[in-house]
Protein backbone atom coordinates (compact mmCIF):
# COMPACT_ATOMS: atom_id res chain seq x y z
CA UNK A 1 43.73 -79.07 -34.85
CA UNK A 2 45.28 -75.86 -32.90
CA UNK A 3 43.08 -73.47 -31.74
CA UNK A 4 43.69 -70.91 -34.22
CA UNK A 5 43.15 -73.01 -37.10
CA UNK A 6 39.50 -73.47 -35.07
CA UNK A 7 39.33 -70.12 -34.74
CA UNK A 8 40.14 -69.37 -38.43
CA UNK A 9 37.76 -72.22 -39.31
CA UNK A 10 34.68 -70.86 -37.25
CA UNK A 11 35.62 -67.29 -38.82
CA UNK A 12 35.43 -68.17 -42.26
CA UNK A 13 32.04 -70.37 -41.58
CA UNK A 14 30.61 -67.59 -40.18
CA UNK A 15 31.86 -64.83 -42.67
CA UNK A 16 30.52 -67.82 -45.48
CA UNK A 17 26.89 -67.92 -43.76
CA UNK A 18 26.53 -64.23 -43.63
CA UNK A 19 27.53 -64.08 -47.50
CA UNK A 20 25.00 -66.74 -48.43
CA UNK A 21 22.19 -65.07 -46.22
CA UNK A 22 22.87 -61.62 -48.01
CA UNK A 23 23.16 -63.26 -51.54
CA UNK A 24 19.66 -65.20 -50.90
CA UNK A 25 18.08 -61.85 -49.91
CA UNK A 26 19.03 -60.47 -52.54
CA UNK A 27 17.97 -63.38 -54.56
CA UNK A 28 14.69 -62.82 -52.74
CA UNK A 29 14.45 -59.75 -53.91
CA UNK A 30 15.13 -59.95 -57.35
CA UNK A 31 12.19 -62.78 -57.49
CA UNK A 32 10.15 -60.39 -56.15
CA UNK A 33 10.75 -57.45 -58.59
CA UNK A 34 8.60 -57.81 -61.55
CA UNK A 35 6.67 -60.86 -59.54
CA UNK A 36 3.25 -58.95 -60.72
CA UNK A 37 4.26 -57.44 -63.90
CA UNK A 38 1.82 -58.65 -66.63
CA UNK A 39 2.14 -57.53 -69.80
CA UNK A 40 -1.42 -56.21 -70.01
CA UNK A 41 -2.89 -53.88 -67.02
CA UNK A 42 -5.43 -55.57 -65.03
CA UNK A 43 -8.37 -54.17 -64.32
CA UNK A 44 -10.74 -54.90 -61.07
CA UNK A 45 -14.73 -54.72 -61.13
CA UNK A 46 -16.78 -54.47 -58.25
CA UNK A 47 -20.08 -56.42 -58.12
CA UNK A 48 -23.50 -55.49 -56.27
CA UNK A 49 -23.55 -52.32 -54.15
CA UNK A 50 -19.45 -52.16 -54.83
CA UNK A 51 -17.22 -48.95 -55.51
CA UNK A 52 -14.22 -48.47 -56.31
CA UNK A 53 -13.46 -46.39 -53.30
CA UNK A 54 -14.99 -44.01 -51.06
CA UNK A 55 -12.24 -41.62 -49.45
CA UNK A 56 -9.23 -43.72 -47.94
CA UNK A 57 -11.63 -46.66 -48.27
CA UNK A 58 -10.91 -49.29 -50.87
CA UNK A 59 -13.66 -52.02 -51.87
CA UNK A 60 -10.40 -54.45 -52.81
CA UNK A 61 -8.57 -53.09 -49.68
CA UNK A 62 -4.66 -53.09 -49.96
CA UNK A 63 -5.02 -55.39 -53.34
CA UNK A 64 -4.23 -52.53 -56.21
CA UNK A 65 -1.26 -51.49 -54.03
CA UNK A 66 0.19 -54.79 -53.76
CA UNK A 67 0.13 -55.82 -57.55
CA UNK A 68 2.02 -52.47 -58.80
CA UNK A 69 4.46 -52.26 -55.98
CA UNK A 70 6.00 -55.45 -58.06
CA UNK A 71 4.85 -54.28 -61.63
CA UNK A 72 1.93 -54.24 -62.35
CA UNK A 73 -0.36 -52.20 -64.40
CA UNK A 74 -3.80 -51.82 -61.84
CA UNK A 75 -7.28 -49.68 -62.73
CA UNK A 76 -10.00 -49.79 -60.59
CA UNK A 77 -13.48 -49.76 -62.53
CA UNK A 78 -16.33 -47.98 -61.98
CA UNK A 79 -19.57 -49.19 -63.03
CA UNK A 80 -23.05 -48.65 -61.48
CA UNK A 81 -23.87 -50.65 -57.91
CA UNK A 82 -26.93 -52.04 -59.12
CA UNK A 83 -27.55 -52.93 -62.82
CA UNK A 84 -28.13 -55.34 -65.21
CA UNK A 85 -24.77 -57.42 -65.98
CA UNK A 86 -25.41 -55.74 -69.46
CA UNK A 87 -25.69 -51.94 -68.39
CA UNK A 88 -22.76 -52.39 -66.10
CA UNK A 89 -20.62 -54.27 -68.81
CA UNK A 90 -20.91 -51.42 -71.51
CA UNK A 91 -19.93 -48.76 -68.53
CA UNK A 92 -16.87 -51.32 -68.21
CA UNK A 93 -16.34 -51.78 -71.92
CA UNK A 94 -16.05 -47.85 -72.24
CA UNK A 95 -13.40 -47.61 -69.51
CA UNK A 96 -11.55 -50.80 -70.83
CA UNK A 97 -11.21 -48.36 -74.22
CA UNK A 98 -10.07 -45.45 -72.09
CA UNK A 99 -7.93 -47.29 -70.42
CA UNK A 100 -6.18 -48.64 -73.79
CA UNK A 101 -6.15 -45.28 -75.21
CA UNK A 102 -4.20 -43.97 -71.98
CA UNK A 103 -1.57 -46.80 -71.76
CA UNK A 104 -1.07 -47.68 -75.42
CA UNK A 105 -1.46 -51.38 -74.55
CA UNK A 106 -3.99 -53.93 -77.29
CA UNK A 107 -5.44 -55.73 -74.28
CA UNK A 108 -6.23 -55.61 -70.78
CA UNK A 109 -6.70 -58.91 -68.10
CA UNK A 110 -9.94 -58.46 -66.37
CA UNK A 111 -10.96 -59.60 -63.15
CA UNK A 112 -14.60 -59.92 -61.73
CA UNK A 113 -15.84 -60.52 -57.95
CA UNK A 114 -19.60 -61.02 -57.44
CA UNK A 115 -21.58 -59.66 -60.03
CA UNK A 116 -18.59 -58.26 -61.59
CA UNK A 117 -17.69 -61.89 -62.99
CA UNK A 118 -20.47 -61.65 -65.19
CA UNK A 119 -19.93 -58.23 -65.86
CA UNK A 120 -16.39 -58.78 -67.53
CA UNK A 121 -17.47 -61.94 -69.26
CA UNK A 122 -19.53 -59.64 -71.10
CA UNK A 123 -16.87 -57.43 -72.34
CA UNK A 124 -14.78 -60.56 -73.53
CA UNK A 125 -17.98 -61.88 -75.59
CA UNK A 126 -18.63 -58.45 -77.35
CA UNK A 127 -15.00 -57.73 -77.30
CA UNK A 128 -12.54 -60.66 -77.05
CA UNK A 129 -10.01 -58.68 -78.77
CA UNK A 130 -9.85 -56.61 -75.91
CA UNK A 131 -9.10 -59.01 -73.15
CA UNK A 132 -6.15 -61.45 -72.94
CA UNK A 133 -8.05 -62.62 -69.95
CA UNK A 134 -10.70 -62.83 -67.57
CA UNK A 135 -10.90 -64.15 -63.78
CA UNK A 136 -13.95 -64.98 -61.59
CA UNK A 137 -13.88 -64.08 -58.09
CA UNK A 138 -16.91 -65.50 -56.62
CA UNK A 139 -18.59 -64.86 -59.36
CA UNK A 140 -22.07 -65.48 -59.81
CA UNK A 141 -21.90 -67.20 -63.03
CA UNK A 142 -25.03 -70.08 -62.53
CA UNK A 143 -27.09 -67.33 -60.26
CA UNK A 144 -27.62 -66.41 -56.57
CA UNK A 145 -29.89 -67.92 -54.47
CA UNK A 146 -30.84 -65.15 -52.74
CA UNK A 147 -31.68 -62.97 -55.77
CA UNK A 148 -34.13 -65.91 -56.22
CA UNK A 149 -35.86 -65.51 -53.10
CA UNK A 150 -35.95 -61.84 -53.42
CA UNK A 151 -37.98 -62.20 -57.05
CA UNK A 152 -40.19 -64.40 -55.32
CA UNK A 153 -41.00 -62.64 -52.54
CA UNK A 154 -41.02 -59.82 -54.16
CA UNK A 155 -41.89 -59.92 -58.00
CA UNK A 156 -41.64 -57.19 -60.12
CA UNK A 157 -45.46 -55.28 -60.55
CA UNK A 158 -46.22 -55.62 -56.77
CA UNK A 159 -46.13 -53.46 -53.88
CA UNK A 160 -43.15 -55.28 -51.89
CA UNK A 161 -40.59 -55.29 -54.72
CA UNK A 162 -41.66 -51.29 -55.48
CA UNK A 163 -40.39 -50.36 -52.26
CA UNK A 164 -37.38 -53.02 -52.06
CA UNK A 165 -36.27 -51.65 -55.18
CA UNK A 166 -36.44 -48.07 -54.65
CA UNK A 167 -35.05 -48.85 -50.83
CA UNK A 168 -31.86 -50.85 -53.12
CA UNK A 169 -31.78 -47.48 -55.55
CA UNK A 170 -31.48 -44.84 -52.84
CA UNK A 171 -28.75 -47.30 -51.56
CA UNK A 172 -27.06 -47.74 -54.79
CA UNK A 173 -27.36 -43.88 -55.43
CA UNK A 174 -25.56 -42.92 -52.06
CA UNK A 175 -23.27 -45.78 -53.16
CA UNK A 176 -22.13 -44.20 -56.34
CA UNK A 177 -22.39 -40.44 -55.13
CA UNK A 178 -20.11 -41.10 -52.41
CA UNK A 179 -17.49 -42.51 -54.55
CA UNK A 180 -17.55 -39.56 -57.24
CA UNK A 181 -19.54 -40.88 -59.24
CA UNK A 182 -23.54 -39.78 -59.19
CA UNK A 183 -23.64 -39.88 -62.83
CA UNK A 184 -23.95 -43.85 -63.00
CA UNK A 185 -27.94 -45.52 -63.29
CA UNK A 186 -28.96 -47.48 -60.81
CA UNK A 187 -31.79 -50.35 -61.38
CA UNK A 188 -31.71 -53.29 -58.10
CA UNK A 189 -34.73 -54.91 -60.05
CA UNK A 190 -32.59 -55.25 -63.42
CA UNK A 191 -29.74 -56.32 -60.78
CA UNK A 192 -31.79 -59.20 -58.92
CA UNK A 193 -32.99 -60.62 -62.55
CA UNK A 194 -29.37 -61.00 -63.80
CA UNK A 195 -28.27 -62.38 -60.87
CA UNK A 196 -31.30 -65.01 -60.64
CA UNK A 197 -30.50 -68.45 -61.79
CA UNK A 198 -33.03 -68.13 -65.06
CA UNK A 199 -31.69 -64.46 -65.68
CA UNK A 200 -27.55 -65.87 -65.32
CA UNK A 201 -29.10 -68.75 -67.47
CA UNK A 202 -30.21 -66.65 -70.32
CA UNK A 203 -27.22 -64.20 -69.83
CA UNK A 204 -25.10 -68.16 -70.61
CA UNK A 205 -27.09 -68.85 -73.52
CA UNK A 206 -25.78 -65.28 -74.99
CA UNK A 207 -22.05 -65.47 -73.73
CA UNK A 208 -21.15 -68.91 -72.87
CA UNK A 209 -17.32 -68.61 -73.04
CA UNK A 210 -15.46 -70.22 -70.42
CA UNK A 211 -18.57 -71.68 -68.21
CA UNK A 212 -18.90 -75.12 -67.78
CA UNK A 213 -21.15 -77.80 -69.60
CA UNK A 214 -21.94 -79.73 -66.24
CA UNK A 215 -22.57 -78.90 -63.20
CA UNK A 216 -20.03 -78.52 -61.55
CA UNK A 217 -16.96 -79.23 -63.65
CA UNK A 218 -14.59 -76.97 -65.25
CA UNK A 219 -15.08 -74.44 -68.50
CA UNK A 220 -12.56 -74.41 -71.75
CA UNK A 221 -9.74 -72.44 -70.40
CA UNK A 222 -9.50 -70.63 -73.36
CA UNK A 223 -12.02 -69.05 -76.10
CA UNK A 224 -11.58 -66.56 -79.13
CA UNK A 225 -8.50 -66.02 -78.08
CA UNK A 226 -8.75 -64.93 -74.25
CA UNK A 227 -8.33 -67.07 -71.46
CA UNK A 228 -10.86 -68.06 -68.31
CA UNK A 229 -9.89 -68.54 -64.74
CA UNK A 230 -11.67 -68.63 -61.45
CA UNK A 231 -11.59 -68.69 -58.10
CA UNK A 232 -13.95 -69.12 -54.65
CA UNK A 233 -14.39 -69.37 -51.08
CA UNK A 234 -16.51 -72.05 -49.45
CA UNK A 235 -16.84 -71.01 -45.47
CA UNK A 236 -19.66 -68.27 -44.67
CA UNK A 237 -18.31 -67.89 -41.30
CA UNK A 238 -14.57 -67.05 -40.97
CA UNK A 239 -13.80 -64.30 -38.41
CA UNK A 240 -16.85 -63.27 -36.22
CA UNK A 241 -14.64 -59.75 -36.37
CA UNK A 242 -16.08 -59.59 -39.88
CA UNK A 243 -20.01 -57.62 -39.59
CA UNK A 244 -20.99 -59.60 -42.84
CA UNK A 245 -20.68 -62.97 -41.25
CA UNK A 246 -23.33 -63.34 -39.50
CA UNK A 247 -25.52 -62.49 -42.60
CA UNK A 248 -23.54 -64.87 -44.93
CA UNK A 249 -24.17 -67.58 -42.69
CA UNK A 250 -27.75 -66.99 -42.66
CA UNK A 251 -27.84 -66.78 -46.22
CA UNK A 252 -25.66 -70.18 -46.52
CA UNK A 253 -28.65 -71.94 -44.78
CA UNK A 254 -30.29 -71.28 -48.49
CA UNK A 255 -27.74 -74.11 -49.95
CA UNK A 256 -29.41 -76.83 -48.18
CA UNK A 257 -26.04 -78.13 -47.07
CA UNK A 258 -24.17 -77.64 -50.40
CA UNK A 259 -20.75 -76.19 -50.42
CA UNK A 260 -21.29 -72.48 -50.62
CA UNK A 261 -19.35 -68.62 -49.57
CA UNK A 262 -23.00 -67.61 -48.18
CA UNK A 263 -24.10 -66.16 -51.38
CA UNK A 264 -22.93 -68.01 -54.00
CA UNK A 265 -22.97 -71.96 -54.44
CA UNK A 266 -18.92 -72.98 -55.45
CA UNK A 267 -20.02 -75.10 -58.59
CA UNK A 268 -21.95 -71.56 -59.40
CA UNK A 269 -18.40 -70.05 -59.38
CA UNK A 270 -16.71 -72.11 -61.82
CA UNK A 271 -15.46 -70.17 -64.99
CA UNK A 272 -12.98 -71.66 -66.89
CA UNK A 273 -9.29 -73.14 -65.33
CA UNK A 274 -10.75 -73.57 -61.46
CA UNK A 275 -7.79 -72.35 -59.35
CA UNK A 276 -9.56 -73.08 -56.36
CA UNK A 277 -13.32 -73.32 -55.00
CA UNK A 278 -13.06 -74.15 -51.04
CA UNK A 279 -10.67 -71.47 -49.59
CA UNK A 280 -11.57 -70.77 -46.01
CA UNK A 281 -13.42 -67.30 -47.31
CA UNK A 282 -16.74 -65.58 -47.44
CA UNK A 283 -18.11 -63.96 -50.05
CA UNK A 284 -16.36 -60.99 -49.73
CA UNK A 285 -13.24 -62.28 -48.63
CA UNK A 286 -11.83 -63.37 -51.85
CA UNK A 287 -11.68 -59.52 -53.08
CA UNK A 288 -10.66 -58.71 -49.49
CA UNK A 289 -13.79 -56.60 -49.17
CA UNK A 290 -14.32 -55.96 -45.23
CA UNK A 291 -11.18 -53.85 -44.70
CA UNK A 292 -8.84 -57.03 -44.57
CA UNK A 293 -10.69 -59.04 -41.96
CA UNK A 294 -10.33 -62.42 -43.15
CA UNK A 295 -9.39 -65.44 -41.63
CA UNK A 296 -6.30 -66.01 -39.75
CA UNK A 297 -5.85 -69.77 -41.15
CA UNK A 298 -6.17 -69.08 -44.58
CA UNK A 299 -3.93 -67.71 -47.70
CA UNK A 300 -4.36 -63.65 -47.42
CA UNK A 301 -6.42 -62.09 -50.41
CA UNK A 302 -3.72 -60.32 -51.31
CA UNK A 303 -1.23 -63.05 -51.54
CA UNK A 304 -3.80 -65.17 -53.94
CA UNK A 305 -4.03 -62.27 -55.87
CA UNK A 306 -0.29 -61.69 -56.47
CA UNK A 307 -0.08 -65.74 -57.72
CA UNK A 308 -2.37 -65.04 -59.52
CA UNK A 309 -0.88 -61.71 -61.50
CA UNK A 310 2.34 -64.18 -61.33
CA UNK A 311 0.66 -66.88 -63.21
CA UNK A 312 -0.85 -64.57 -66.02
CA UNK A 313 2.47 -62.68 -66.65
CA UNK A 314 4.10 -66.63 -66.75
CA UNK A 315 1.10 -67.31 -69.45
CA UNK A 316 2.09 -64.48 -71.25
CA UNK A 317 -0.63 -62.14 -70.18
């Protein structure tokens, strides 16, 4: 071969790779257009002591802006702090209205971390034609531990839980003042009882949709016409750069050893289709909740929640 057919050769490969690499951007980038586009706006609830935001400050930091920058439709609720899962899921059923009324849509996909898994499951009992679906972060769907120990410790009538909950209150208050919104009650006591494993238990017996029969298994993935997912961490400790670690691992000791974020037991986060229970997250790392400190050898928040937008807009949600 002469050395201009070589040269003509190694041209022509190169001006070939170059066209392939520009065509699979591209590609790329058509994929990623529309990647979060459901067909119903989701909607994000905060659970205990959450906000929507205060000033620059997001409580699902960076995780709105990600799901519309490829489509989506994204509120933010905002319900009170500290409730009961009932209070705060008529605030939530009034905004899920408002938020219809504004966008013209029939349904809305609703998605819960903490106490704010039980706080959407309420809107889909009273109100499954509202929701096309509803996702548990964390979610405290079989009860806390901790809000155990706090009602026994501190039961409601005596002196310690009087000045626990008006200590939680004034908390709660500055909470909600601070993020616009001083209008919204506050009760830690009606909180702690919800999120206690007889008060989840009796909240269950009155909504049951999408929680499991056993213990730890897997709910019906779909009820009166709206579908159930979930999702949870299982490691307390994941970035000592994170100020709630230290807590959540004290907390995890509460367990005894079972597989747990440090406040909520993974088999108590089942709802529904179980995504995943065991990423390498705290509590509040699923909803990316301490400013994006997460960490570093795990799936980011926000990526899990763009597969997940992805996988409702492929289910037709």
């Amino acid at each position: 071969m002469s050395k201009k057919i070589l040269y003509l050769a190694l041209a022509c490969t190169l001006s070939c790779n170059v066209m392939i690499s520009a065509n699979a951007q591209s590609a790329v980038g058509t994929l990623t257009k529309g990647y979060t586009q459901t067909r119903y706006p989701i909607v994000l609830v905060h659970g205990l002591f959450g906000f929507d935001n205060i000033g620059p400050v997001e409580m699902f930091y960076g995780i709105p802006g990600a799901l519309r920058k490829d489509g989506a439709s994204v509120h933010v609720a905002q319900v009170s702090a500290a409730n009961s899962t009932e209070v705060r899921g008529e605030q939530l059923l009034t905004q899920v209205k408002q938020i219809l009324a504004t966008t013209g849509d029939s349904k809305v996909n609703l998605i819960g971390h903490s106490h704010g898994a039980p706080t959407v499951r309420y809107v889909a009992s009273v109100r499954p034609d509202l929701v096309a679906s509803v996702t548990s972060i964390a979610g405290v769907n079989k009860g806390a531990p901790m809000a155990d120990v706090i009602l026994k410790v501190a039961p409601p009538g005596g002196l310690p839980n009087t000045v626990i909950a008006q200590a939680a209150n004034a908390f709660s208050t500055l909470i909600s003042v601070a993020s616009g919104q001083p209008h919204l009650q506050q009760n830690s006591l009606a909180a702690a009882q919800s999120l206690s494993t007889a008060g989840s238990a009796k909240f269950n017996q009155a909504h049951p949709w999408g929680v499991p029969s056993t213990p730890c298994g897997e709910g019906a993935y779909a009820a009166r016409g709206v579908a159930y997912y979930s999702w949870s961490g299982a490691k307390p400790i994941t970035n000592l750069l994170d100020p709630t670690d230290i807590p959540l691992g004290v907390l995890s000791l509460l367990f005894a050893g079972a597989k747990n974020d440090g406040l909520v037991g993974s088999c108590s986060s089942h709802l529904g289709r179980v995504i995943r229970d065991d990423y390498n997250m705290n509590h509040n790392d699923p909803g990316n909740q301490t400013m994006g400190i997460v960490s570093w050898n795990e799936t980011n928040p926000v990526t899990v929640f763009r597969q997940h937008a992805n996988r409702l807009k492929n289910a037709g949600f």
